[in-house]
Protein backbone atom coordinates (compact mmCIF):
# COMPACT_ATOMS: atom_id res chain seq x y z
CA UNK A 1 77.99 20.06 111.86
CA UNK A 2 78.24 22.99 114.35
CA UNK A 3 82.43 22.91 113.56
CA UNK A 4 81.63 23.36 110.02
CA UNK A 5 79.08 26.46 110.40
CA UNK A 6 81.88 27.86 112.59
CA UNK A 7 84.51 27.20 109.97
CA UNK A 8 82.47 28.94 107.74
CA UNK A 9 81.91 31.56 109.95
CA UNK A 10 85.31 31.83 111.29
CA UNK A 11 86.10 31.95 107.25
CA UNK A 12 83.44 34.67 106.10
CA UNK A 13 84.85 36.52 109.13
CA UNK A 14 88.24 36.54 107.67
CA UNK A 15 87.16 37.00 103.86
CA UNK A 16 85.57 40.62 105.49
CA UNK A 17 88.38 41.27 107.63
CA UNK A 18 90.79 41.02 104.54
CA UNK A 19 88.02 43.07 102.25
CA UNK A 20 88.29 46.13 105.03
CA UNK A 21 92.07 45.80 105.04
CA UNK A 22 92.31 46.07 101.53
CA UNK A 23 89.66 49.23 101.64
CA UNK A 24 91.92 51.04 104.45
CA UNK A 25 95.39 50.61 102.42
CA UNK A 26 93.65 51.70 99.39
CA UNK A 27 92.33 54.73 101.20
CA UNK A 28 95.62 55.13 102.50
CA UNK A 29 97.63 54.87 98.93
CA UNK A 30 94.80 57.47 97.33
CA UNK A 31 95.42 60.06 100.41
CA UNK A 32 99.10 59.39 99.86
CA UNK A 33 99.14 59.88 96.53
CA UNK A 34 97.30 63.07 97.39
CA UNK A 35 99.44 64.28 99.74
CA UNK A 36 102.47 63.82 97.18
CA UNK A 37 100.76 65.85 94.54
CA UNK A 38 100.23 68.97 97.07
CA UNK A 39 103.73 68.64 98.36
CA UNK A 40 104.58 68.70 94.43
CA UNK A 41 102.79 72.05 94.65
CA UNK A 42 104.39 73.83 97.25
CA UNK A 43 107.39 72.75 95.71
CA UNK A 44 106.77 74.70 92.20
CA UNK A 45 105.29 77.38 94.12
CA UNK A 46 108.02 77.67 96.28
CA UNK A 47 110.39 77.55 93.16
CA UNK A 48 107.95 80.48 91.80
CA UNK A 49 108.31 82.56 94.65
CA UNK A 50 111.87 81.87 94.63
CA UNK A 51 112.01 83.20 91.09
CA UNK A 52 110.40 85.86 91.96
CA UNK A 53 112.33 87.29 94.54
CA UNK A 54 115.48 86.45 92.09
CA UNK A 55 113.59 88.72 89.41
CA UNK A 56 113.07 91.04 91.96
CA UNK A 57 116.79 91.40 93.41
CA UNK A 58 117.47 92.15 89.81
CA UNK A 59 115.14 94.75 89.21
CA UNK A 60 115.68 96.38 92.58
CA UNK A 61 119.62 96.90 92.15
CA UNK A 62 120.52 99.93 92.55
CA UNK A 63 123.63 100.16 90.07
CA UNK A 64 121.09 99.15 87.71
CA UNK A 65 118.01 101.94 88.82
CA UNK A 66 121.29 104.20 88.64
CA UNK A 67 122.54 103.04 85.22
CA UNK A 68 118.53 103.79 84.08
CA UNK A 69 117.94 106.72 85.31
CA UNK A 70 121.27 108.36 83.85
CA UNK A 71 119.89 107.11 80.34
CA UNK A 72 116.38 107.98 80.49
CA UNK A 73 116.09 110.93 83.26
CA UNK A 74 119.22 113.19 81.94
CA UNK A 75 119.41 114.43 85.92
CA UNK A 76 122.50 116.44 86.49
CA UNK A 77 125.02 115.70 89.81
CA UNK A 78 124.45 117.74 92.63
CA UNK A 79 127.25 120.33 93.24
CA UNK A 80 128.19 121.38 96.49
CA UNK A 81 127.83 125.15 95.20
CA UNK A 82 123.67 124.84 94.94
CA UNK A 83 123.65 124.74 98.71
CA UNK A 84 123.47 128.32 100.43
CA UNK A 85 124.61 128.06 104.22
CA UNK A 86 122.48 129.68 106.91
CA UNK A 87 124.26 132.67 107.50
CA UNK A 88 122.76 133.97 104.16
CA UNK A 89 119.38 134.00 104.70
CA UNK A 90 117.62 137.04 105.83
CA UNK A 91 116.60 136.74 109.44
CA UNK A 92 112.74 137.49 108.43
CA UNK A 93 110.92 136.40 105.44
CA UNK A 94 110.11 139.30 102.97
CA UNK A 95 106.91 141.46 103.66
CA UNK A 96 104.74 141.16 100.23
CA UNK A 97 102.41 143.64 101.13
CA UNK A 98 102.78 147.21 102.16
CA UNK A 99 101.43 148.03 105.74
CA UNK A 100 98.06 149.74 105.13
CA UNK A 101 97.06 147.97 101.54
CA UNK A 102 94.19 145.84 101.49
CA UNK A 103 94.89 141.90 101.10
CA UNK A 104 95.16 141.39 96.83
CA UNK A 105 93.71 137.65 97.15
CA UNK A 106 90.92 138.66 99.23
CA UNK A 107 90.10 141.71 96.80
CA UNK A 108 90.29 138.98 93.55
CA UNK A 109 87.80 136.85 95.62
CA UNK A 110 85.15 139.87 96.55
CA UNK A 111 84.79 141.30 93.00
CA UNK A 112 84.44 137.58 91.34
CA UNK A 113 81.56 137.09 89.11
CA UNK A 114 79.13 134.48 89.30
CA UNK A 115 79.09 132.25 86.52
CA UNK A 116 76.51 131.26 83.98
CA UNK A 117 74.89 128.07 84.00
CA UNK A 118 75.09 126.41 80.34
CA UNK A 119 73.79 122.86 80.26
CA UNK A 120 72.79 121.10 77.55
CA UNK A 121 68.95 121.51 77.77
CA UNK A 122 69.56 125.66 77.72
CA UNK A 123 70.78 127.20 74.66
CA UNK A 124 74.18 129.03 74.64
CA UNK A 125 72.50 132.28 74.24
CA UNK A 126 69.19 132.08 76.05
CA UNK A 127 68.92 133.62 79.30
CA UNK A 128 69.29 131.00 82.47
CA UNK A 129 66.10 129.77 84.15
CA UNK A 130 65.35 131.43 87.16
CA UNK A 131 65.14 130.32 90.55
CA UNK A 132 61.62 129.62 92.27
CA UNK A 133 60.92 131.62 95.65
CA UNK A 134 61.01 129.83 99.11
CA UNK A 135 57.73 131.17 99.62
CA UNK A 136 55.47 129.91 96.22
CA UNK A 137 55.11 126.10 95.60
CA UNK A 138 57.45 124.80 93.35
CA UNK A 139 56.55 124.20 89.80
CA UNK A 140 54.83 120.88 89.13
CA UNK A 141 56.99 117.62 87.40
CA UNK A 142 56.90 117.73 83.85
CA UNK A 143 55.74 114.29 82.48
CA UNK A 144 58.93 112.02 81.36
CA UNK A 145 59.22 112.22 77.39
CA UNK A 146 59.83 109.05 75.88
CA UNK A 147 62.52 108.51 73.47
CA UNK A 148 60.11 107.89 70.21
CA UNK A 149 58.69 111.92 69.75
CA UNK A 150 60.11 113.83 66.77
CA UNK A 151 62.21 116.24 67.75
């Protein structure tokens, strides 16, 4: 009798054993199945970036940026006779004012006017709203209007 409960022991014992197995190569074929879809993936995105780059060699050539911009920029060549050589520059820059005559940027700037305010609340032609004092308190908050007055 005690063989027997042993057996059947020894047998239930076996019957889990298997059963865990089985659970650990099924986890194993899911996470490889996994792992073969990501590596599918990297693969198309590496194609992609591939691509990419490909596109971008193409677009980046520079026979072709030349070939556009003749087309669509109508530059002109460069001639060697649009270059001056040193020798025929003046040896000081050019003196814009006369000695003794006041500055003509600083004399625009002194005799500007300052401008009218015209907002939307003021009229065009009414006269602009003048500024409080430092010294008297300032006015006091008009109440908010609400959007359902006639106007």
């Amino acid at each position: 009798m005690i063989l027997r409960i042993l057996n059947f022991v020894v047998i239930g014992a076996l019957v889990l054993a298997a059963a865990y197995v089985y659970r650990i190569k099924y986890e194993a074929t899911v996470q490889a199945e996994h792992l073969a879809k990501l590596r599918d993936q990297v693969r198309q995105e590496r194609d992609k970036i591939a691509a990419l780059r490909a596109r971008w060699g193409e677009l980046d050539d520079p026979a072709r940026i030349q070939d556009l911009a003749k087309r669509f920029l109508k530059l002109q060549p460069v001639a060697p006779t649009q270059f001056e050589t040193l020798d025929h520059l003046p040896d000081q820059p050019p003196e814009y004012m006369r000695p003794g005559s006041k500055d003509p940027i600083g004399g625009m700037i002194e005799h500007l006017e300052v401008p009218v305010e015209v907002t939307g609340s003021i009229p065009q032609g009414a006269a602009p709203p003048q500024t409080p004092d430092k010294t008297t308190a300032p006015p006091a908050a008009a109440p908010a209007q609400s959007g359902t007055g006639s106007e």
